[in-house]
PDB file of N, CA and C in Angstrom:
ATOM      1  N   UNK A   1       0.855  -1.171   0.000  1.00  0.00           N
ATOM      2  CA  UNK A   1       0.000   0.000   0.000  1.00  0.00           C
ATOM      3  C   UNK A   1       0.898   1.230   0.000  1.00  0.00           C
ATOM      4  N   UNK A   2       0.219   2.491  -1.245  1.00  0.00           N
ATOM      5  CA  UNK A   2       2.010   3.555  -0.687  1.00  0.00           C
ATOM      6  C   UNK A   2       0.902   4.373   0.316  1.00  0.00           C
ATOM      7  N   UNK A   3       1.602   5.433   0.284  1.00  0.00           N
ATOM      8  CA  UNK A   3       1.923   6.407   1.666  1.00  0.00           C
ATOM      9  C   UNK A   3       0.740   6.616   1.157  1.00  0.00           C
ATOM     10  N   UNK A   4      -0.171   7.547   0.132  1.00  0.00           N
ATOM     11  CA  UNK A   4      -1.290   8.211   0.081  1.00  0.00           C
ATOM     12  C   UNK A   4      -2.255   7.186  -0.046  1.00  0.00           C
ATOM     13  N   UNK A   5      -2.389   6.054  -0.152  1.00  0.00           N
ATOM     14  CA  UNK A   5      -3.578   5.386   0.404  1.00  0.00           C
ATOM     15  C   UNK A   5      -3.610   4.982   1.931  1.00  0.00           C
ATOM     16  N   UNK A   6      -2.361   4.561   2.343  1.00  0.00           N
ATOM     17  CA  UNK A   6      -2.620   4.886   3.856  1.00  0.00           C
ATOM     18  C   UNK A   6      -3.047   6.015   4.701  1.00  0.00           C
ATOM     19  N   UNK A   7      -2.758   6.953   4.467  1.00  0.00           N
ATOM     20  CA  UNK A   7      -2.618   8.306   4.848  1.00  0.00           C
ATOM     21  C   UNK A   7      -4.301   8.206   4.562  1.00  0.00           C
ATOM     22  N   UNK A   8      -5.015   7.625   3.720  1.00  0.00           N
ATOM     23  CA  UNK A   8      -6.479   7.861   3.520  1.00  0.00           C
ATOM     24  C   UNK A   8      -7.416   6.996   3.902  1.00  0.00           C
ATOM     25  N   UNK A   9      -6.921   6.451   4.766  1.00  0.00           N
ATOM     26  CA  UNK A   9      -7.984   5.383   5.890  1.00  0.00           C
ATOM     27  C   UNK A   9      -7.407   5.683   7.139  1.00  0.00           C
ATOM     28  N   UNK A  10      -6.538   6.310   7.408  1.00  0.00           N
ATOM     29  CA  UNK A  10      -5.422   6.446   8.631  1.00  0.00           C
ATOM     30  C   UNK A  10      -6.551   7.124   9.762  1.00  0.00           C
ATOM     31  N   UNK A  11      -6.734   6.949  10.575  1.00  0.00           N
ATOM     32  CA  UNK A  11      -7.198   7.396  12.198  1.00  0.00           C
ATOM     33  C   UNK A  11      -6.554   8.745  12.033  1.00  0.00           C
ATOM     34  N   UNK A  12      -6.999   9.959  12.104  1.00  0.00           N
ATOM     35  CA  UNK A  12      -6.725  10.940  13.143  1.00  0.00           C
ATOM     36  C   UNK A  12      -6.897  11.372  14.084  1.00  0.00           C
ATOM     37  N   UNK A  13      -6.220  11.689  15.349  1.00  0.00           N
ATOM     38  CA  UNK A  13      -6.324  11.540  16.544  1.00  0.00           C
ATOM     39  C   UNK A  13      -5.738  13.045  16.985  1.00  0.00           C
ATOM     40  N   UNK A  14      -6.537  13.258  18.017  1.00  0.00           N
ATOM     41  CA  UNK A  14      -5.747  14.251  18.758  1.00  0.00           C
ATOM     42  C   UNK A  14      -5.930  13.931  20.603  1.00  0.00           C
ATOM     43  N   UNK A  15      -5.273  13.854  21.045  1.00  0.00           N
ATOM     44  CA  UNK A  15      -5.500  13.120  22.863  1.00  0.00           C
ATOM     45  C   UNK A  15      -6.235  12.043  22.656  1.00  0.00           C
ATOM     46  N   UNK A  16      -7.476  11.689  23.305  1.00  0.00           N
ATOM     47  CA  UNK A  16      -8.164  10.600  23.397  1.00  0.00           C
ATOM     48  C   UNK A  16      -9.133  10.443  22.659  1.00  0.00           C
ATOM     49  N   UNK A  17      -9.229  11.699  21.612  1.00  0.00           N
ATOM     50  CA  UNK A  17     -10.520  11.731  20.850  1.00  0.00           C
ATOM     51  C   UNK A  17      -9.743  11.222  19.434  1.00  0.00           C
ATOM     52  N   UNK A  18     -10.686   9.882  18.352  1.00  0.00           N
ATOM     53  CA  UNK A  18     -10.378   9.479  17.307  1.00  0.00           C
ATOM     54  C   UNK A  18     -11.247  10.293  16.359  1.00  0.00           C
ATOM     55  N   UNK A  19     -10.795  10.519  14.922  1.00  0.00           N
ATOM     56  CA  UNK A  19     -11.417  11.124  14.011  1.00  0.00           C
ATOM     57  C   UNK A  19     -10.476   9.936  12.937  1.00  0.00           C
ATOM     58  N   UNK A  20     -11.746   9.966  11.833  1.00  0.00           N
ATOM     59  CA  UNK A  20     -12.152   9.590  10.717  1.00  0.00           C
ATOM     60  C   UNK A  20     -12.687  10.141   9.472  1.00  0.00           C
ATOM     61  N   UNK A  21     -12.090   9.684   8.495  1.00  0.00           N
ATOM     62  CA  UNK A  21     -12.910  10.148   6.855  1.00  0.00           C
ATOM     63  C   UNK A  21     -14.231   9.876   7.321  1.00  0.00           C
ATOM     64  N   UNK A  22     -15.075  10.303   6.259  1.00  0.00           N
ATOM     65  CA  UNK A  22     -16.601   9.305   5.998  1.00  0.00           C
ATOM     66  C   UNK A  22     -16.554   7.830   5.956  1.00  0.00           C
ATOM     67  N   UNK A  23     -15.499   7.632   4.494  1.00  0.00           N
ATOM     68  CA  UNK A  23     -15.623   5.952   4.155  1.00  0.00           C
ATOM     69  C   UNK A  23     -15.307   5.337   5.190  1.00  0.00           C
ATOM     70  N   UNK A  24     -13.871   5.668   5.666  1.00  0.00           N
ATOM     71  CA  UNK A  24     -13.667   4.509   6.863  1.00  0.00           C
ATOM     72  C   UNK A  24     -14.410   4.030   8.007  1.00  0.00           C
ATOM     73  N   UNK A  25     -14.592   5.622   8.746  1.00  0.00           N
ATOM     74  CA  UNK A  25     -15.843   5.038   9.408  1.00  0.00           C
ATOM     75  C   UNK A  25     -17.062   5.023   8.908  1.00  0.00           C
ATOM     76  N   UNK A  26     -17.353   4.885   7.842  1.00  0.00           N
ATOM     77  CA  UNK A  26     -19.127   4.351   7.690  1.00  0.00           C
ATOM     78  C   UNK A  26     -18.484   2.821   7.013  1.00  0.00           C
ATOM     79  N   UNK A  27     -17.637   2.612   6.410  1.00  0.00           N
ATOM     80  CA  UNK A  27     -17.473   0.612   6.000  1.00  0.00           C
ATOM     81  C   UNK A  27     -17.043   0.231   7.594  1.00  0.00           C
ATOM     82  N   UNK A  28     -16.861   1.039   8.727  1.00  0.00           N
ATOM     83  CA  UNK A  28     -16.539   0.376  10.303  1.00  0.00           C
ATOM     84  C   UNK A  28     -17.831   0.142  10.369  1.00  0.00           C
ATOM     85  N   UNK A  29     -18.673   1.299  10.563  1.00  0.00           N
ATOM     86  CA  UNK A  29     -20.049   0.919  10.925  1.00  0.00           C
ATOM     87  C   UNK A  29     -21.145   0.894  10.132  1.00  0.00           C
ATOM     88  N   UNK A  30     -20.802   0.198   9.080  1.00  0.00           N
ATOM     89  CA  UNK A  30     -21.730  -0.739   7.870  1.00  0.00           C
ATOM     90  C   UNK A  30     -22.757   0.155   7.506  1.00  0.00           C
ATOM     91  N   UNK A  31     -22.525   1.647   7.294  1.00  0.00           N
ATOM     92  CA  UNK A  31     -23.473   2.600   7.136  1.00  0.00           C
ATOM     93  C   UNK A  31     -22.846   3.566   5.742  1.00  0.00           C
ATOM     94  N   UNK A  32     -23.567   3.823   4.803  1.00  0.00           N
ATOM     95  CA  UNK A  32     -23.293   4.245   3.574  1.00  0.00           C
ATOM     96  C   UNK A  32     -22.785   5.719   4.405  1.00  0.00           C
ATOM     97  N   UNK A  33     -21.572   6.214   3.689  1.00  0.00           N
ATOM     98  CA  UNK A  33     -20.727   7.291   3.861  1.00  0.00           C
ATOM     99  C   UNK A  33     -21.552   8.694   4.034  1.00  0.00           C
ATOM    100  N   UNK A  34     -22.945   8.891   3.112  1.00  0.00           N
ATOM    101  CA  UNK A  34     -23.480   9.892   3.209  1.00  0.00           C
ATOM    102  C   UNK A  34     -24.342  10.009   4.258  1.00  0.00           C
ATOM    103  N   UNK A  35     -24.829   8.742   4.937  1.00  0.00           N
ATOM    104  CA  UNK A  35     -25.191   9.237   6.094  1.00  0.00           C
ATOM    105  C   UNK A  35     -24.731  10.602   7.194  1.00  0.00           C
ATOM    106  N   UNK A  36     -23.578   9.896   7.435  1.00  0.00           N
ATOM    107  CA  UNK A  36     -22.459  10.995   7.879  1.00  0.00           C
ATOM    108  C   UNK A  36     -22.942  12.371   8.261  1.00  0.00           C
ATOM    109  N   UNK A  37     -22.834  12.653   6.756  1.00  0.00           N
ATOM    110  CA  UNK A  37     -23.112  13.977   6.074  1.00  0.00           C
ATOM    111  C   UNK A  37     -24.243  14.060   6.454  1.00  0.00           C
ATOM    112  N   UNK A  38     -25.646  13.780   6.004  1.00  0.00           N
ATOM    113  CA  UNK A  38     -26.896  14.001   6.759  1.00  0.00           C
ATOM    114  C   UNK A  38     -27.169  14.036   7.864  1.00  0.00           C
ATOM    115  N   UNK A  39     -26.044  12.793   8.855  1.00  0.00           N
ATOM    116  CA  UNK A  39     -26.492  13.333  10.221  1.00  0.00           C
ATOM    117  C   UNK A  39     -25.848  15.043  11.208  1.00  0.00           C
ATOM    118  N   UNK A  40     -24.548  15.392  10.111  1.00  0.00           N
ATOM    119  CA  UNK A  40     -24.121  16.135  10.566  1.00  0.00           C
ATOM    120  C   UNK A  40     -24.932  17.297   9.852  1.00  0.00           C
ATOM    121  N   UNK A  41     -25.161  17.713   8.796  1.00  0.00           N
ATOM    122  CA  UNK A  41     -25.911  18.860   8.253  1.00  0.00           C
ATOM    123  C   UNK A  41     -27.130  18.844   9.049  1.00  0.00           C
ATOM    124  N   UNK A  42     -27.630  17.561   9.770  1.00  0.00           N
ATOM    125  CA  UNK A  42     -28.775  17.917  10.432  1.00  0.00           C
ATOM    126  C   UNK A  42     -29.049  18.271  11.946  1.00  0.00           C
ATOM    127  N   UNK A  43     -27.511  18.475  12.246  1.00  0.00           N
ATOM    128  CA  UNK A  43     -27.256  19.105  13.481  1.00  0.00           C
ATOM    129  C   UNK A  43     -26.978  17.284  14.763  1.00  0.00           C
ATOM    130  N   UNK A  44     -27.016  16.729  14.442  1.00  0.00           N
ATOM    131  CA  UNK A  44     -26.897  15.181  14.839  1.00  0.00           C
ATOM    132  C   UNK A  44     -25.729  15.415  15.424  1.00  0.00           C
ATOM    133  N   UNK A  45     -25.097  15.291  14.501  1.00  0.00           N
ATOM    134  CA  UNK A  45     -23.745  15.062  15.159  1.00  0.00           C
ATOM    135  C   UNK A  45     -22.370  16.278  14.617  1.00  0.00           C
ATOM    136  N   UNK A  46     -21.126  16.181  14.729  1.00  0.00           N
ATOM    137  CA  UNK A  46     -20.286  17.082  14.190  1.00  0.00           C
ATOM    138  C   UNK A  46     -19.529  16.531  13.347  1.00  0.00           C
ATOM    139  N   UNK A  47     -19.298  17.432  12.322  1.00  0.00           N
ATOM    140  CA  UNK A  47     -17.844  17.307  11.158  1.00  0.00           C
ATOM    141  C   UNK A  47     -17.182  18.528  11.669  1.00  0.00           C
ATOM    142  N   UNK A  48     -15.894  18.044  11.131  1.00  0.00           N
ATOM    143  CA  UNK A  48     -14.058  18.965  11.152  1.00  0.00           C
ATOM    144  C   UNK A  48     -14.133  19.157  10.058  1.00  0.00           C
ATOM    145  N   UNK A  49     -14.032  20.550   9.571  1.00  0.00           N
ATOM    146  CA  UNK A  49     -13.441  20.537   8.042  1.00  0.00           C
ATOM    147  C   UNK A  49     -12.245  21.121   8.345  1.00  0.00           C
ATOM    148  N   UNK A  50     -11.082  19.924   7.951  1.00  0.00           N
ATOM    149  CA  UNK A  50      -9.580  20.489   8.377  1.00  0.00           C
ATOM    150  C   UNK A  50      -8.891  20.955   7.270  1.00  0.00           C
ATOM    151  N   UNK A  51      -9.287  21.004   5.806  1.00  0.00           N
ATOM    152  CA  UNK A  51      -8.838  21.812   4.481  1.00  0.00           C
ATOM    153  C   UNK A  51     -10.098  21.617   3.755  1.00  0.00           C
ATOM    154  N   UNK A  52     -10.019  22.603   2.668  1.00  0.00           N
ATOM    155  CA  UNK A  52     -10.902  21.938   1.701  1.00  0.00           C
ATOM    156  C   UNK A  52     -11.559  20.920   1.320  1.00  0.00           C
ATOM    157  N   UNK A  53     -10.525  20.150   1.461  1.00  0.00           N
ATOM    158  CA  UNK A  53     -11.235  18.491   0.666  1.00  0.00           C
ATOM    159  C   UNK A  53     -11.038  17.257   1.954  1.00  0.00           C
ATOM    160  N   UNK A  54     -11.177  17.614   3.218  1.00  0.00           N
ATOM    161  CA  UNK A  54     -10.912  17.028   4.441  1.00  0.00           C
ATOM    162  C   UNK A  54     -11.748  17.434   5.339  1.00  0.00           C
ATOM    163  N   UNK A  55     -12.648  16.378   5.413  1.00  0.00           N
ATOM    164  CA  UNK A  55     -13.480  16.361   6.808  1.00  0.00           C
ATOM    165  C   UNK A  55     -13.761  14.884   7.252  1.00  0.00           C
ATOM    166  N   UNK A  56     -13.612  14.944   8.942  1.00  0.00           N
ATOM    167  CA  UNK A  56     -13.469  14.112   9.429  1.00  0.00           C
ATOM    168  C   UNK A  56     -14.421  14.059  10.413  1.00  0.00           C
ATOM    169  N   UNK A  57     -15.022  13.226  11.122  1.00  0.00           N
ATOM    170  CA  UNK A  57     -15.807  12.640  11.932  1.00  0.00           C
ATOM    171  C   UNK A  57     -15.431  12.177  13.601  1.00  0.00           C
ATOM    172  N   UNK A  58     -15.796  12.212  14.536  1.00  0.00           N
ATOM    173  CA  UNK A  58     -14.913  12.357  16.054  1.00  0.00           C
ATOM    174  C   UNK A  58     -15.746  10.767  16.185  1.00  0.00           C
ATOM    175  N   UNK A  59     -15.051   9.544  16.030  1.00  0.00           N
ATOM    176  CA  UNK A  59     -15.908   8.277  16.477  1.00  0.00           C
ATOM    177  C   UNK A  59     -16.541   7.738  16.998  1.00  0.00           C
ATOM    178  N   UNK A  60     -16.153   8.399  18.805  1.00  0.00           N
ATOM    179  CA  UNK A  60     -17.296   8.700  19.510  1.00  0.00           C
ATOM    180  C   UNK A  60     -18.615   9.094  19.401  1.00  0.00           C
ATOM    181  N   UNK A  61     -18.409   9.982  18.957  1.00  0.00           N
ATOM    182  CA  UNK A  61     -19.940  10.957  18.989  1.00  0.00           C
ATOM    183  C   UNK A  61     -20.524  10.421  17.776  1.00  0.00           C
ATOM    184  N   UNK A  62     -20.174   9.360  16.678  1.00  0.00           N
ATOM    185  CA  UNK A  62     -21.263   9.052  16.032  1.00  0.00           C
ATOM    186  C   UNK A  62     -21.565   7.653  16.583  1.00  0.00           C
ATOM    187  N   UNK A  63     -20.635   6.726  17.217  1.00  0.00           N
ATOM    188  CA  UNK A  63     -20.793   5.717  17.491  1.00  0.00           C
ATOM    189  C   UNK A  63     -21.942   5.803  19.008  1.00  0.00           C
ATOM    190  N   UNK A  64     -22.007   7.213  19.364  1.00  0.00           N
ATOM    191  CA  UNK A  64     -22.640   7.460  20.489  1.00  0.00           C
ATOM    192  C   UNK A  64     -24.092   7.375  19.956  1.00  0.00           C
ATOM    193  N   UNK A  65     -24.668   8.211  18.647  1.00  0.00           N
ATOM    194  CA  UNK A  65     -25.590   9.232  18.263  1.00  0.00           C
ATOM    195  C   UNK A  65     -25.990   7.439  18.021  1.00  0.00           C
ATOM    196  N   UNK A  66     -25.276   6.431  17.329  1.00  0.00           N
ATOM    197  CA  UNK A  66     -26.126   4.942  17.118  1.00  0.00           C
ATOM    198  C   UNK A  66     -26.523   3.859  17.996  1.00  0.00           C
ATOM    199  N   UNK A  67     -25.583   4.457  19.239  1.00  0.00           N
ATOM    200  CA  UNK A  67     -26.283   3.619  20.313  1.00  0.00           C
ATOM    201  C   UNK A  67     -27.567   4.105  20.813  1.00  0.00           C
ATOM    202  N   UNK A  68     -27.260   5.565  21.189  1.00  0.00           N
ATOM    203  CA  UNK A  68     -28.679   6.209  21.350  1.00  0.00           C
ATOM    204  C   UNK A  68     -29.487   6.133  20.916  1.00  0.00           C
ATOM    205  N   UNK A  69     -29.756   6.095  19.215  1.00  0.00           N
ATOM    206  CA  UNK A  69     -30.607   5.776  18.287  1.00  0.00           C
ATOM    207  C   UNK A  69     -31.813   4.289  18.254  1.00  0.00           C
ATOM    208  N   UNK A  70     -30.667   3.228  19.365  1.00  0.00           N
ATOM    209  CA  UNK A  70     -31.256   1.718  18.949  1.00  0.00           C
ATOM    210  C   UNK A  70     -32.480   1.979  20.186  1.00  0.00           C
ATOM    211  N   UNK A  71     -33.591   1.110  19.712  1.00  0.00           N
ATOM    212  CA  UNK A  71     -34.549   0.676  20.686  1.00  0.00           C
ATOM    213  C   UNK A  71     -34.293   0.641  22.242  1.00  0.00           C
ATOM    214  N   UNK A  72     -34.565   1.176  23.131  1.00  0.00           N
ATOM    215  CA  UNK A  72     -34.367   1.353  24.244  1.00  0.00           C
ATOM    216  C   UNK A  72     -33.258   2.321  25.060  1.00  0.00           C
ATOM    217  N   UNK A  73     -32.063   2.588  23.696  1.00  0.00           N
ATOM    218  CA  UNK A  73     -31.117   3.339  24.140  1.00  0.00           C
ATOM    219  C   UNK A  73     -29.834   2.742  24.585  1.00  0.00           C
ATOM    220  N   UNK A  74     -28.828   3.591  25.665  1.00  0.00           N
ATOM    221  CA  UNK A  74     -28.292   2.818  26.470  1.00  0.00           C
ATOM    222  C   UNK A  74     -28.744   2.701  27.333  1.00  0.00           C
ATOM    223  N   UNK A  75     -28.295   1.409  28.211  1.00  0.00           N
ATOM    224  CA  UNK A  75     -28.285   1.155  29.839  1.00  0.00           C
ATOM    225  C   UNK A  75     -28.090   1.824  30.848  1.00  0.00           C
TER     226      UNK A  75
END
């Protein structure tokens, strides 16, 4: 694999918080990429736009927004 396809699934991280492209985390959590985008334009959750053509996703907070989402919630 060279450097710029790694570099494009790669985790970004800053302290304890993980960030993600769309694709990677939506093929993690088996959810088409544009979701993403809809849940964040709809105030759901947050995007980083860290340049132009770079926005990333905080893993938590969407992996949060789908637990919350399921039948009953969390525990």
């Amino acid at each position: 694999m060279n450097t710029s396809q790694n570099n494009e699934h790669s985790a970004v991280t800053s302290g304890p918080r993980q960030f993600l492209k769309a694709r990677p985390l939506a093929d993690r959590l088996g959810i088409n990429p544009r979701t993403l985008f809809r849940w964040a334009e709809s105030g759901r959750i947050s995007k980083f736009k860290i340049h132009q053509r770079l926005v990333v996703f905080d893993v938590a907070e969407v992996e949060r927004l789908i637990e919350d989402s399921r039948i009953g919630g969390r525990n």
